[in-house]
C-alpha atoms as a PDB file:
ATOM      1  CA  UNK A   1    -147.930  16.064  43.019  1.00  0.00           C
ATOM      2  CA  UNK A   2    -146.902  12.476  44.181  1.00  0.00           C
ATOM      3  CA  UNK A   3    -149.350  10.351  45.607  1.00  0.00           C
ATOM      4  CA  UNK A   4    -149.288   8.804  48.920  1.00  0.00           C
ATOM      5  CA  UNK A   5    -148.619   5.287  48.538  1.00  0.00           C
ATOM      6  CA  UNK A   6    -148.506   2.974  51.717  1.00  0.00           C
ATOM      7  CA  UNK A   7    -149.205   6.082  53.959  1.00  0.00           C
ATOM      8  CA  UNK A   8    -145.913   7.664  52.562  1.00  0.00           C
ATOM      9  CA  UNK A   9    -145.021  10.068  49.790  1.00  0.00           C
ATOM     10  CA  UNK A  10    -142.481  10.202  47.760  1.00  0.00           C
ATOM     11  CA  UNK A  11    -140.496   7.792  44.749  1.00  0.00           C
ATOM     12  CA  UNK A  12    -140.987   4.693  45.795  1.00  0.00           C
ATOM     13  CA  UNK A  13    -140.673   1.279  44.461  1.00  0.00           C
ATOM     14  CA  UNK A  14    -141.459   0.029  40.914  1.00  0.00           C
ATOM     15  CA  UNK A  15    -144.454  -2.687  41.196  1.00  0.00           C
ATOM     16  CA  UNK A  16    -144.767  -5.593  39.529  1.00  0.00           C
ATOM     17  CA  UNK A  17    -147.494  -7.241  37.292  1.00  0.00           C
ATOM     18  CA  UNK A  18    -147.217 -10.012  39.971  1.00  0.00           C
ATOM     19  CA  UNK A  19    -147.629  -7.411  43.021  1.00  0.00           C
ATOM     20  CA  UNK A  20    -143.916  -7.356  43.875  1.00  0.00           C
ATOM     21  CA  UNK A  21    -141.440  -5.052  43.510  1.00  0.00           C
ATOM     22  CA  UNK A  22    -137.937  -4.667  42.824  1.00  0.00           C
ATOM     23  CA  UNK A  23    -136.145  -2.276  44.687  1.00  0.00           C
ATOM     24  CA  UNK A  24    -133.124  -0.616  42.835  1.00  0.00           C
ATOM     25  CA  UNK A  25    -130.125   0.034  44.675  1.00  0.00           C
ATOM     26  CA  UNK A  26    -129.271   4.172  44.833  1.00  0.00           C
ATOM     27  CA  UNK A  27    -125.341   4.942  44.930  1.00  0.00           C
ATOM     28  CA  UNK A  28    -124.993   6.630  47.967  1.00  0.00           C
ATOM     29  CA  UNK A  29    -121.666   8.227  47.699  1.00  0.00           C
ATOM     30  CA  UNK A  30    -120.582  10.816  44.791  1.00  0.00           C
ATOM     31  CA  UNK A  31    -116.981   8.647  44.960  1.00  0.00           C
ATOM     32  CA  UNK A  32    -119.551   5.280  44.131  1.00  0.00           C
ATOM     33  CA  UNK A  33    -120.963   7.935  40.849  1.00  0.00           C
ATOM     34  CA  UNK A  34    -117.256   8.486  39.596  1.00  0.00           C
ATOM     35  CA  UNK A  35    -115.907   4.926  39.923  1.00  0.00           C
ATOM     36  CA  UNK A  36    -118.590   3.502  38.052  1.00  0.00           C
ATOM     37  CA  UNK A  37    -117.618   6.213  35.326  1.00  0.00           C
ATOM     38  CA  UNK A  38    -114.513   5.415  35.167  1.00  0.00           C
ATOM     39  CA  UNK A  39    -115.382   1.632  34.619  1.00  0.00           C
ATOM     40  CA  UNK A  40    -117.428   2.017  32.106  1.00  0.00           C
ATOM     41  CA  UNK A  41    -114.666   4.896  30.430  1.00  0.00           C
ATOM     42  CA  UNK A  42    -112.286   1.737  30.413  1.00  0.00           C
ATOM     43  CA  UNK A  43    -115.015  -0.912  28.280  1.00  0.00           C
ATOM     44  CA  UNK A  44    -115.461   2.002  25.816  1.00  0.00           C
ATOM     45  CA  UNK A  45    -111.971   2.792  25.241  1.00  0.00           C
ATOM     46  CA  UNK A  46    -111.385  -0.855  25.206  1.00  0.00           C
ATOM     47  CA  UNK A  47    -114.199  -1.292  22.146  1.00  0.00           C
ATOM     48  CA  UNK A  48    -112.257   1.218  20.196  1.00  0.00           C
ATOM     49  CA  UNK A  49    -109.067  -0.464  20.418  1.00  0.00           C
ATOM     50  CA  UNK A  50    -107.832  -2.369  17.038  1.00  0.00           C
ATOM     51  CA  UNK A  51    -107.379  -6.345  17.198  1.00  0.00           C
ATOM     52  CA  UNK A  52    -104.869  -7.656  18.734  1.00  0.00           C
ATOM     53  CA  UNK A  53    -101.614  -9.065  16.589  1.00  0.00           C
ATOM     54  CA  UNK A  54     -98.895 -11.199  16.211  1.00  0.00           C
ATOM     55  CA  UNK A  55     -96.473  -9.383  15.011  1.00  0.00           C
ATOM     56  CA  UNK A  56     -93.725  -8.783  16.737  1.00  0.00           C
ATOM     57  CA  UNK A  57     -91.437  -5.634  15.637  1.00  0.00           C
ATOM     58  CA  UNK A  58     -87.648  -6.592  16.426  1.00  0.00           C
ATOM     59  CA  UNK A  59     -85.307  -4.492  18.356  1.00  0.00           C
ATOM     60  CA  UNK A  60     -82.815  -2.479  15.736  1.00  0.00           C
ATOM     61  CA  UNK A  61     -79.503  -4.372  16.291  1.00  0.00           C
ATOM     62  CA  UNK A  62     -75.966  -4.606  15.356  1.00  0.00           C
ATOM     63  CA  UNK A  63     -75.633  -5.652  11.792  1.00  0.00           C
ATOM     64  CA  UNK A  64     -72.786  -6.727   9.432  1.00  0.00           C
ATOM     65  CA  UNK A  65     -72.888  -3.136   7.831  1.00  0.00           C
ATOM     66  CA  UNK A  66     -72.636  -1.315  10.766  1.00  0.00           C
ATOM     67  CA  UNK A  67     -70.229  -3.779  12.376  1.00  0.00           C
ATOM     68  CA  UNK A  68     -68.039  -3.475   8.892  1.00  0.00           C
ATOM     69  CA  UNK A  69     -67.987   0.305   9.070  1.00  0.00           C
ATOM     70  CA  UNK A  70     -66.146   0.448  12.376  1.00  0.00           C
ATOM     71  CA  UNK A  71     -63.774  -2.321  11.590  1.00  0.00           C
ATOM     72  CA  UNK A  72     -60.650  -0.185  10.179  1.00  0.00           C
ATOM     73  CA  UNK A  73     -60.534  -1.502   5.900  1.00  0.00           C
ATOM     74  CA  UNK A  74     -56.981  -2.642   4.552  1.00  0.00           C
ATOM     75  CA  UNK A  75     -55.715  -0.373   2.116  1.00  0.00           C
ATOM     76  CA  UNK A  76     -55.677  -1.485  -1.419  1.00  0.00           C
ATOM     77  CA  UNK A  77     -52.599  -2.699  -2.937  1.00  0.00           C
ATOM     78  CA  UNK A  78     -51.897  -0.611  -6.180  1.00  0.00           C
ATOM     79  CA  UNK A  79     -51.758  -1.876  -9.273  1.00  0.00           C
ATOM     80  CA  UNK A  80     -48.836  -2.486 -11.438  1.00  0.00           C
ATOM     81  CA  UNK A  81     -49.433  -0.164 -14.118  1.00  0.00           C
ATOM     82  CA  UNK A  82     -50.255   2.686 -11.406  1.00  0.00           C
ATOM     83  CA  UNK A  83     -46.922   2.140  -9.831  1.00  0.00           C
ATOM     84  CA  UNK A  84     -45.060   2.398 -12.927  1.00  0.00           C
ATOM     85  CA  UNK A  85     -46.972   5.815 -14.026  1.00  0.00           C
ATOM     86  CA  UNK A  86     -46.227   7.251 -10.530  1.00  0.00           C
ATOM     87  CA  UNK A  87     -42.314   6.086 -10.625  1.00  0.00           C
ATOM     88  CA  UNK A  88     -42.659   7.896 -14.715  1.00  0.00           C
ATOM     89  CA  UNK A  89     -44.280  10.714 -13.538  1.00  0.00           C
ATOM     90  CA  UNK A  90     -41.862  11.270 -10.470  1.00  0.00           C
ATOM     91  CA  UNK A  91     -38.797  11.609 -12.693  1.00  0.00           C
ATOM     92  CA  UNK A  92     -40.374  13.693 -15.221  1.00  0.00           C
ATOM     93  CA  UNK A  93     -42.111  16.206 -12.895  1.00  0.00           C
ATOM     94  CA  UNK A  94     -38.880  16.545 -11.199  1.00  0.00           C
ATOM     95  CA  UNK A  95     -37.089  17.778 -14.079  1.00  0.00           C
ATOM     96  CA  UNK A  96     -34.330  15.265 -13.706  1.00  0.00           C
ATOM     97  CA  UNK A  97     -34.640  12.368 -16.388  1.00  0.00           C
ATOM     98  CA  UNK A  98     -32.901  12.293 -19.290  1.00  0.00           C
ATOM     99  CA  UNK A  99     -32.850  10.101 -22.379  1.00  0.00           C
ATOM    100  CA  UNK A 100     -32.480   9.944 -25.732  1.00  0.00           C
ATOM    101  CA  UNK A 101     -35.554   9.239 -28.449  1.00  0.00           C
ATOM    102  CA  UNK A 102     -34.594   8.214 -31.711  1.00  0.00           C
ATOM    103  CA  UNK A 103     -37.185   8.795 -34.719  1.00  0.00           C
ATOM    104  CA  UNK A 104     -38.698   7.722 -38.125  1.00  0.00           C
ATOM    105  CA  UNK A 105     -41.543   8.803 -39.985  1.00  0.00           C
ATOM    106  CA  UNK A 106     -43.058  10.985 -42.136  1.00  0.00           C
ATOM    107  CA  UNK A 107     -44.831  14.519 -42.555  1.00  0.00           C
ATOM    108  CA  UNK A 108     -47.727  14.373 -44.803  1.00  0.00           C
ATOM    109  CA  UNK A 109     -49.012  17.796 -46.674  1.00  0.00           C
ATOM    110  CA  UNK A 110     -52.304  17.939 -48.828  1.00  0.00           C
ATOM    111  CA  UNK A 111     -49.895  17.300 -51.942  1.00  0.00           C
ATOM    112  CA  UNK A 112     -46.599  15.740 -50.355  1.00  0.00           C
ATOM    113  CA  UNK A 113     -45.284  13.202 -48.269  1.00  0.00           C
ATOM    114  CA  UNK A 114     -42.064  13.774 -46.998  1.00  0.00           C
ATOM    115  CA  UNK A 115     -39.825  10.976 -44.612  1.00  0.00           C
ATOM    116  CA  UNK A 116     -38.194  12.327 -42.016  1.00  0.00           C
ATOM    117  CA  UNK A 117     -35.555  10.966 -39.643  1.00  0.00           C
ATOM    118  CA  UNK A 118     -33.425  12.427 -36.513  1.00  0.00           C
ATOM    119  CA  UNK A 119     -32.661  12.044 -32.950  1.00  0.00           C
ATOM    120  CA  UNK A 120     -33.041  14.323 -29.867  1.00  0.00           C
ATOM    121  CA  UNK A 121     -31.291  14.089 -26.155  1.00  0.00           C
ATOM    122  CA  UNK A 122     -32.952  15.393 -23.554  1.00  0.00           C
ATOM    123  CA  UNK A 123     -32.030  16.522 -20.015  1.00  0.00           C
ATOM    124  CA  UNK A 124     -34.928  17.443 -17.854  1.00  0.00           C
ATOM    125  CA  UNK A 125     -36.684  20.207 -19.603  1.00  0.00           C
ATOM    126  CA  UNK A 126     -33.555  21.061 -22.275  1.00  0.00           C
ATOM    127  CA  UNK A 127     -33.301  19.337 -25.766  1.00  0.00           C
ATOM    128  CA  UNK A 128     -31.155  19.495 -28.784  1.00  0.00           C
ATOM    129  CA  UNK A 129     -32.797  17.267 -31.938  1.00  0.00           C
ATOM    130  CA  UNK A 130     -31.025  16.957 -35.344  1.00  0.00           C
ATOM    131  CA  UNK A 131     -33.293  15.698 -38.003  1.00  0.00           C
ATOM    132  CA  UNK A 132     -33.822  15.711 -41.428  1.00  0.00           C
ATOM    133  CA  UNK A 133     -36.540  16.296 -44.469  1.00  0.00           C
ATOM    134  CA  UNK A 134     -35.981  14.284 -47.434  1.00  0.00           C
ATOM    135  CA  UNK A 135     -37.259  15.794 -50.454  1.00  0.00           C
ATOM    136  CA  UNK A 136     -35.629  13.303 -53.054  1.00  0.00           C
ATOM    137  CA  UNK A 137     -39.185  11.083 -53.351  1.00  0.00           C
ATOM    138  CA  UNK A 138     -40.786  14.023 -54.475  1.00  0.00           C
ATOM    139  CA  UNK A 139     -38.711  16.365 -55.819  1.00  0.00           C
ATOM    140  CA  UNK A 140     -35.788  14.768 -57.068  1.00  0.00           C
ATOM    141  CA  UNK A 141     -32.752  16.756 -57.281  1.00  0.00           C
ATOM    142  CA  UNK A 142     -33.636  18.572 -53.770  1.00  0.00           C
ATOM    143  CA  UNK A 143     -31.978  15.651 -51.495  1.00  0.00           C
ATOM    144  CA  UNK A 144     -32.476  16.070 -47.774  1.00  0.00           C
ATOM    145  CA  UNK A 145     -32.714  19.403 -45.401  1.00  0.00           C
ATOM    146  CA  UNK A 146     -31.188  19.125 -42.315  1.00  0.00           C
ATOM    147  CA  UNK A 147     -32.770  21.268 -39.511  1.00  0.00           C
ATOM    148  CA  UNK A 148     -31.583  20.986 -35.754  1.00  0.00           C
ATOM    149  CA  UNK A 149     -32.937  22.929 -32.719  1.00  0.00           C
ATOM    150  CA  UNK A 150     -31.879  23.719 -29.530  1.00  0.00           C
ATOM    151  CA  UNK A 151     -33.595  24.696 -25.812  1.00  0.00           C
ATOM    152  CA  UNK A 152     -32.538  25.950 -22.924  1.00  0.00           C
ATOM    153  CA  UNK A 153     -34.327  27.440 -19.945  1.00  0.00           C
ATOM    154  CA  UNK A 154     -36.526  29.792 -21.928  1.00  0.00           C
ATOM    155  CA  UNK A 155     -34.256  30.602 -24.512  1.00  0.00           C
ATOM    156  CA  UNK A 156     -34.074  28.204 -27.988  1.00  0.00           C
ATOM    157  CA  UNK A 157     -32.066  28.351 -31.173  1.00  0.00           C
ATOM    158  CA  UNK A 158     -32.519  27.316 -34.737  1.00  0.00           C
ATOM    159  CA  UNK A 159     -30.391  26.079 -37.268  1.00  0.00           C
ATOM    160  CA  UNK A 160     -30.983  25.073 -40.898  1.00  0.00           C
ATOM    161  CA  UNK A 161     -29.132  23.480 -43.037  1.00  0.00           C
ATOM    162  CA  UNK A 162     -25.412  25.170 -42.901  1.00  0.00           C
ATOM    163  CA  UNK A 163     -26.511  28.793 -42.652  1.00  0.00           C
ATOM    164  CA  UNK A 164     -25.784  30.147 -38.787  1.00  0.00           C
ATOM    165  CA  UNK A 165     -27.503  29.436 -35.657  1.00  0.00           C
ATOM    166  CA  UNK A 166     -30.229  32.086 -35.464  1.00  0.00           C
ATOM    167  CA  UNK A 167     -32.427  32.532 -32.092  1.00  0.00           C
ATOM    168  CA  UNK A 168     -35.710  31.626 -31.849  1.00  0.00           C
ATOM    169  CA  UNK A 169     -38.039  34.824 -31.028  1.00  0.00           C
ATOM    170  CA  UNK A 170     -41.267  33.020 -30.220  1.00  0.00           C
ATOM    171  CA  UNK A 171     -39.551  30.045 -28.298  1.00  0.00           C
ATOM    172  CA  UNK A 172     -40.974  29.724 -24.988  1.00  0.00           C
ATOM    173  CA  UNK A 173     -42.569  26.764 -22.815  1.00  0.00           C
ATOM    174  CA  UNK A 174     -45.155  26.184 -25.500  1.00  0.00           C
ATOM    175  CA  UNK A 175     -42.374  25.763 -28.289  1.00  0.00           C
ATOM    176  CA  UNK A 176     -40.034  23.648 -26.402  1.00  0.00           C
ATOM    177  CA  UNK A 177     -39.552  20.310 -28.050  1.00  0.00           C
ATOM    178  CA  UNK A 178     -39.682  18.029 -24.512  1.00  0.00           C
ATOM    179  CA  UNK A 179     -41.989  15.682 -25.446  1.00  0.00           C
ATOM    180  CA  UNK A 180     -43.212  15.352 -21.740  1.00  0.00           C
ATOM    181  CA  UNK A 181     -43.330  18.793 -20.598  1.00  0.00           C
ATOM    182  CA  UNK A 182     -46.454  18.889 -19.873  1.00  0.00           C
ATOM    183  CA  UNK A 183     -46.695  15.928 -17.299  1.00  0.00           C
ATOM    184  CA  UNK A 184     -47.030  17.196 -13.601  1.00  0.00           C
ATOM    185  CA  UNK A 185     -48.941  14.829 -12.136  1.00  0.00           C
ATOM    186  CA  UNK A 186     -50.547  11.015 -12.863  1.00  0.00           C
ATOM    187  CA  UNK A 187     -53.797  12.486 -14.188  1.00  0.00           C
ATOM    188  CA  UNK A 188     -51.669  14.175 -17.475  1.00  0.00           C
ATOM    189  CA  UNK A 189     -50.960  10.405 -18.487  1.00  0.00           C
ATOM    190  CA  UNK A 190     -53.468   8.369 -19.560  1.00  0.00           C
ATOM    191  CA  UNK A 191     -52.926   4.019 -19.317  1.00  0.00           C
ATOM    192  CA  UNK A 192     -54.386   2.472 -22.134  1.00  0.00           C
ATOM    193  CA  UNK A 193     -53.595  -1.115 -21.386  1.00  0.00           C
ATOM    194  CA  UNK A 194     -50.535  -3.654 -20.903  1.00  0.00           C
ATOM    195  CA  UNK A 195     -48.578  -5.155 -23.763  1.00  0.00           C
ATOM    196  CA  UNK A 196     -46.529  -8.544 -23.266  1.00  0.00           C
ATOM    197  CA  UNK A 197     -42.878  -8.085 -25.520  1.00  0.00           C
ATOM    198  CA  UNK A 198     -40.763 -11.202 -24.861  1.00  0.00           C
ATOM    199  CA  UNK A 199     -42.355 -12.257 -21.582  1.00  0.00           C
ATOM    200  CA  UNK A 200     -42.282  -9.106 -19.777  1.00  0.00           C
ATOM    201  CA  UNK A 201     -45.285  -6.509 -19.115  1.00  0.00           C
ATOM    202  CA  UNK A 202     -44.942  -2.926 -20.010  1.00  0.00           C
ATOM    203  CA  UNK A 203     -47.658  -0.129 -19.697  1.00  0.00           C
ATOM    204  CA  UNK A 204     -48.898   1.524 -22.926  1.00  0.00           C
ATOM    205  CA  UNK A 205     -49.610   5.048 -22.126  1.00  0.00           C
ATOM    206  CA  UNK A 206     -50.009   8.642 -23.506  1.00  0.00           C
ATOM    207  CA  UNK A 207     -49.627  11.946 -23.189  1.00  0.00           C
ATOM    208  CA  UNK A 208     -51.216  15.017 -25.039  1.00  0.00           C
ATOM    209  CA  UNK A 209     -49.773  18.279 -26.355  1.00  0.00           C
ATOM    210  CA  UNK A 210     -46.469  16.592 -27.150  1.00  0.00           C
ATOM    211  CA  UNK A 211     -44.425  18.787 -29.821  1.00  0.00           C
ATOM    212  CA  UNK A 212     -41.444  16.750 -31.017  1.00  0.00           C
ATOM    213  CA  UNK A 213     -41.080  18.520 -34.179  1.00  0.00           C
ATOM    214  CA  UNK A 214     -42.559  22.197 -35.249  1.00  0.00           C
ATOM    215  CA  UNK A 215     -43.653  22.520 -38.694  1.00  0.00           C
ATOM    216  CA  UNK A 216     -42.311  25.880 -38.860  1.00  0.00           C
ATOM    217  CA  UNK A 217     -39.193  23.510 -39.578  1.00  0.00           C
ATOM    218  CA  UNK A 218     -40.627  22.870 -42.973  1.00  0.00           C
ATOM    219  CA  UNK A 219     -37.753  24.391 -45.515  1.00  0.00           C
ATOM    220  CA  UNK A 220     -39.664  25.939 -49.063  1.00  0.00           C
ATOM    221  CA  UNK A 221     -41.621  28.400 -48.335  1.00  0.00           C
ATOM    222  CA  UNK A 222     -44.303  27.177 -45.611  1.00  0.00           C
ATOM    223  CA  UNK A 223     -46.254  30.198 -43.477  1.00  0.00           C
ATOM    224  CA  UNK A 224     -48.933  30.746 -41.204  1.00  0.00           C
ATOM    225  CA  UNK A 225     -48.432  27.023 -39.072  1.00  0.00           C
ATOM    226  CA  UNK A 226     -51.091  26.517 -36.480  1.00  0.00           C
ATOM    227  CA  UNK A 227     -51.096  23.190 -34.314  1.00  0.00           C
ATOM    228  CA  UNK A 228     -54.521  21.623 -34.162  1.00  0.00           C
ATOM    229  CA  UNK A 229     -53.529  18.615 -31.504  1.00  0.00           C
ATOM    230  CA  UNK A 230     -50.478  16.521 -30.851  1.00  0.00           C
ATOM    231  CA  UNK A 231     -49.784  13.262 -28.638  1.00  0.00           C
ATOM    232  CA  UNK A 232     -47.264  10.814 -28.245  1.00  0.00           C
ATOM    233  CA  UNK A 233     -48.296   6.935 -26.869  1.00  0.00           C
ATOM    234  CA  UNK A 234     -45.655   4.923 -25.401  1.00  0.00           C
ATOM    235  CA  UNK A 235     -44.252   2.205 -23.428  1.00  0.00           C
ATOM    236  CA  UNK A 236     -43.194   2.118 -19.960  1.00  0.00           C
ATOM    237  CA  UNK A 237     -41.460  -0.660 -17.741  1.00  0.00           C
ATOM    238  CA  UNK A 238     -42.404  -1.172 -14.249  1.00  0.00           C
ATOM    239  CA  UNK A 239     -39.720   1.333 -13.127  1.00  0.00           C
ATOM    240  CA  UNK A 240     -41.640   3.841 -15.086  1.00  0.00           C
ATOM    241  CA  UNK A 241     -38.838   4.211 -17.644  1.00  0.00           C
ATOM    242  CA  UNK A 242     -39.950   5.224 -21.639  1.00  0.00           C
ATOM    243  CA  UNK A 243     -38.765   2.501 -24.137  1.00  0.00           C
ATOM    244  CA  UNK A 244     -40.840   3.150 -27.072  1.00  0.00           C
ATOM    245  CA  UNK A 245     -43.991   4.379 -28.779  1.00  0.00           C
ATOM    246  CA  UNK A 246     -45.299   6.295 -31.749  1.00  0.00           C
ATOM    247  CA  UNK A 247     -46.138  10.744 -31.833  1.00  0.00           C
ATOM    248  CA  UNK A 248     -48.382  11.900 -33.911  1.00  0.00           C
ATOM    249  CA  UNK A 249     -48.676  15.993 -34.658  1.00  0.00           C
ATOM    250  CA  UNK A 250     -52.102  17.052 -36.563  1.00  0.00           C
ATOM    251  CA  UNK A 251     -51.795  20.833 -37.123  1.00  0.00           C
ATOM    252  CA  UNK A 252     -52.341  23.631 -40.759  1.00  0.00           C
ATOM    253  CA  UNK A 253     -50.165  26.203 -42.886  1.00  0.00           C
ATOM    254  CA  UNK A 254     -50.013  27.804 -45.718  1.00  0.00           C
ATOM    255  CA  UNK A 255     -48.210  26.347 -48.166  1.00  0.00           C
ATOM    256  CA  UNK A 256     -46.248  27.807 -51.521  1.00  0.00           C
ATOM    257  CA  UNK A 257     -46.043  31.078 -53.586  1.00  0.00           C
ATOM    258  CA  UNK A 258     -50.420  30.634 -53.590  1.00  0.00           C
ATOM    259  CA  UNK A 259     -50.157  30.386 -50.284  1.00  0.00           C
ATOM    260  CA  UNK A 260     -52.903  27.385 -50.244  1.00  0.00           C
ATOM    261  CA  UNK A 261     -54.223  26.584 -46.886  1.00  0.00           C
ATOM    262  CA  UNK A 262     -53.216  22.722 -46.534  1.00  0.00           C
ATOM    263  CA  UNK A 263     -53.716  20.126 -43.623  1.00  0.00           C
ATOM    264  CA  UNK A 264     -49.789  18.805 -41.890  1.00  0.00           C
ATOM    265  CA  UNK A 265     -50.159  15.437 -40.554  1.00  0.00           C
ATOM    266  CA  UNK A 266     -47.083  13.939 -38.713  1.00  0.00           C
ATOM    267  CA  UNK A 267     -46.586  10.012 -38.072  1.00  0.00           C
ATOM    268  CA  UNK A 268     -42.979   8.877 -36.225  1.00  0.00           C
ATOM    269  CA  UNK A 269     -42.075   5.824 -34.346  1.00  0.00           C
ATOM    270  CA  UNK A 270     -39.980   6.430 -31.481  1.00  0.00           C
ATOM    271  CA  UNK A 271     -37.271   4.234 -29.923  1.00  0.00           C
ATOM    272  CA  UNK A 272     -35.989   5.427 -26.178  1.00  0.00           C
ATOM    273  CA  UNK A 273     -32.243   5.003 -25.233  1.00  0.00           C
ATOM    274  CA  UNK A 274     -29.940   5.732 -22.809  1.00  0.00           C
ATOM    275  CA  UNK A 275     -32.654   6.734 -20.383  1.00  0.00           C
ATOM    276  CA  UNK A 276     -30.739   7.892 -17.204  1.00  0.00           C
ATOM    277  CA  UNK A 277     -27.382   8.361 -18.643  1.00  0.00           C
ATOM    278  CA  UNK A 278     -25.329  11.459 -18.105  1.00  0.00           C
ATOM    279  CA  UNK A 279     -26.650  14.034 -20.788  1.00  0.00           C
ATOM    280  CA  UNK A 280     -25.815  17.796 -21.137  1.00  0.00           C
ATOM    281  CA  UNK A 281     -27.212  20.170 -23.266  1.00  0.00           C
ATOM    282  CA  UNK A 282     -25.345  23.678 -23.938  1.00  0.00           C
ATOM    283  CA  UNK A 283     -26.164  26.085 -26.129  1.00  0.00           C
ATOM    284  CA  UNK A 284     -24.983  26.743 -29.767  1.00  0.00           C
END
């Protein structure tokens, strides 16, 4: 129950330890109720923002890199030593150079050292090499043992000393004596640096699995050959034509009447000639 104040009932005004009274102001619209809402919505959502900064994040754009990217590169010029490997390697893996290699060495044995000197001519992938085993050093008396070979296509031919030309029954790609046979493409030759002779660059390079010499050619009882590695380093010119180098044959046999297992070690310098000439090899 309200009491009656004034003569009326009802709320009425809030009164005053000095006798007057404030009179508070009722919204008088349910639009008046959600605007004030809304107001006060804003301060608290304002409170809960973070400080204000000064940083200023910059707009992404165009940089050298990207700018670099679309501007079309220059090719690089090749260098020297890869032109001359691609100008070798384009006459060899056509199957069209020819030449001549000269060579002088030795073959050494667990017990023997023998010298040994010849001469091959090639003509793409066809050889015939003429060389010789000189036994005097060691066994005096014996002299020298000629042995000469000969491949063509997939056929080869042996002949030692002056006995007959005999064929070859295991000759095939593996046995052929083309020092290069094996190069198809710039990755089978490795460069291992430029050398200056008389003012002019050549290219020293090599090749792997290089036979220039078997030693099933061994005269005096030698058996059961096996060849561990072989590889021949050598010097180009800028046309990509061979001028000289040194091969080097590691491989095993079995050697004498005992039949003792013994290491073969081959060590020739090589001197290139008449590299383009007109060379033809027939068979015996």
């Amino acid at each position: 129950m309200v009491p009656s104040m004034a003569g009326r009932s009802g709320r009425g005004p809030s009164w005053t330890p000095a006798g007057t009274f404030l009179v508070m102001p009722r919204p008088s619209t349910r639009s008046a109720w959600a605007a004030m809402a809304v107001v006060v919505t804003a301060i608290m959502a304002a409170a809960c923002l973070p400080p204000p900064t000064t940083r200023t994040e910059a707009l992404p754009t165009p940089g050298a890199s990207s700018l670099a990217e679309a501007t079309p590169q220059p090719s690089k010029t090749p260098k020297p030593q890869d032109l001359a490997i691609a100008a070798f390697v384009k006459q060899v893996a056509g199957g069209k150079l020819t030449y001549r290699v000269s060579f002088d060495g030795e073959v050494r044995l667990s017990t023997d050292v023998l010298p040994v000197a010849g001469a091959m001519d090639v003509a793409g992938q066809d050889f015939s090499t003429s060389f010789t085993y000189n036994f005097e050093p060691e066994y005096p008396g014996l002299g020298k043992a000629r042995i000469q070979v000969r491949g063509v296509g997939t056929r080869g031919w042996i002949k030692r000393g002056s006995a007959a030309w005999t064929p070859m029954k295991t000759y095939g790609v593996a046995q052929s004596y083309v020092p290069f046979k094996t190069v198809r493409a710039a990755g089978d030759v490795r460069y291992l640096g430029a050398v200056e002779i008389g003012g002019k660059t050549f290219h020293k390079v090599a090749v792997r699995d290089a036979l220039l010499i078997h030693p099933n050619t061994i005269p005096y009882q030698i058996t059961g050959e096996k060849v561990d590695e072989s590889q021949v380093e050598f010097l180009i010119d800028g046309a990509g034509r061979p001028r000289s180098g040194t091969w080097t044959l590691r491989a095993q046999a079995r050697v004498g009447a005992s039949r003792q297992l013994q290491r073969v070690v081959y060590e020739l310098e090589l001197t290139f000639s008449d590299v383009g000439a007109r060379i033809s090899i027939k068979r015996p």
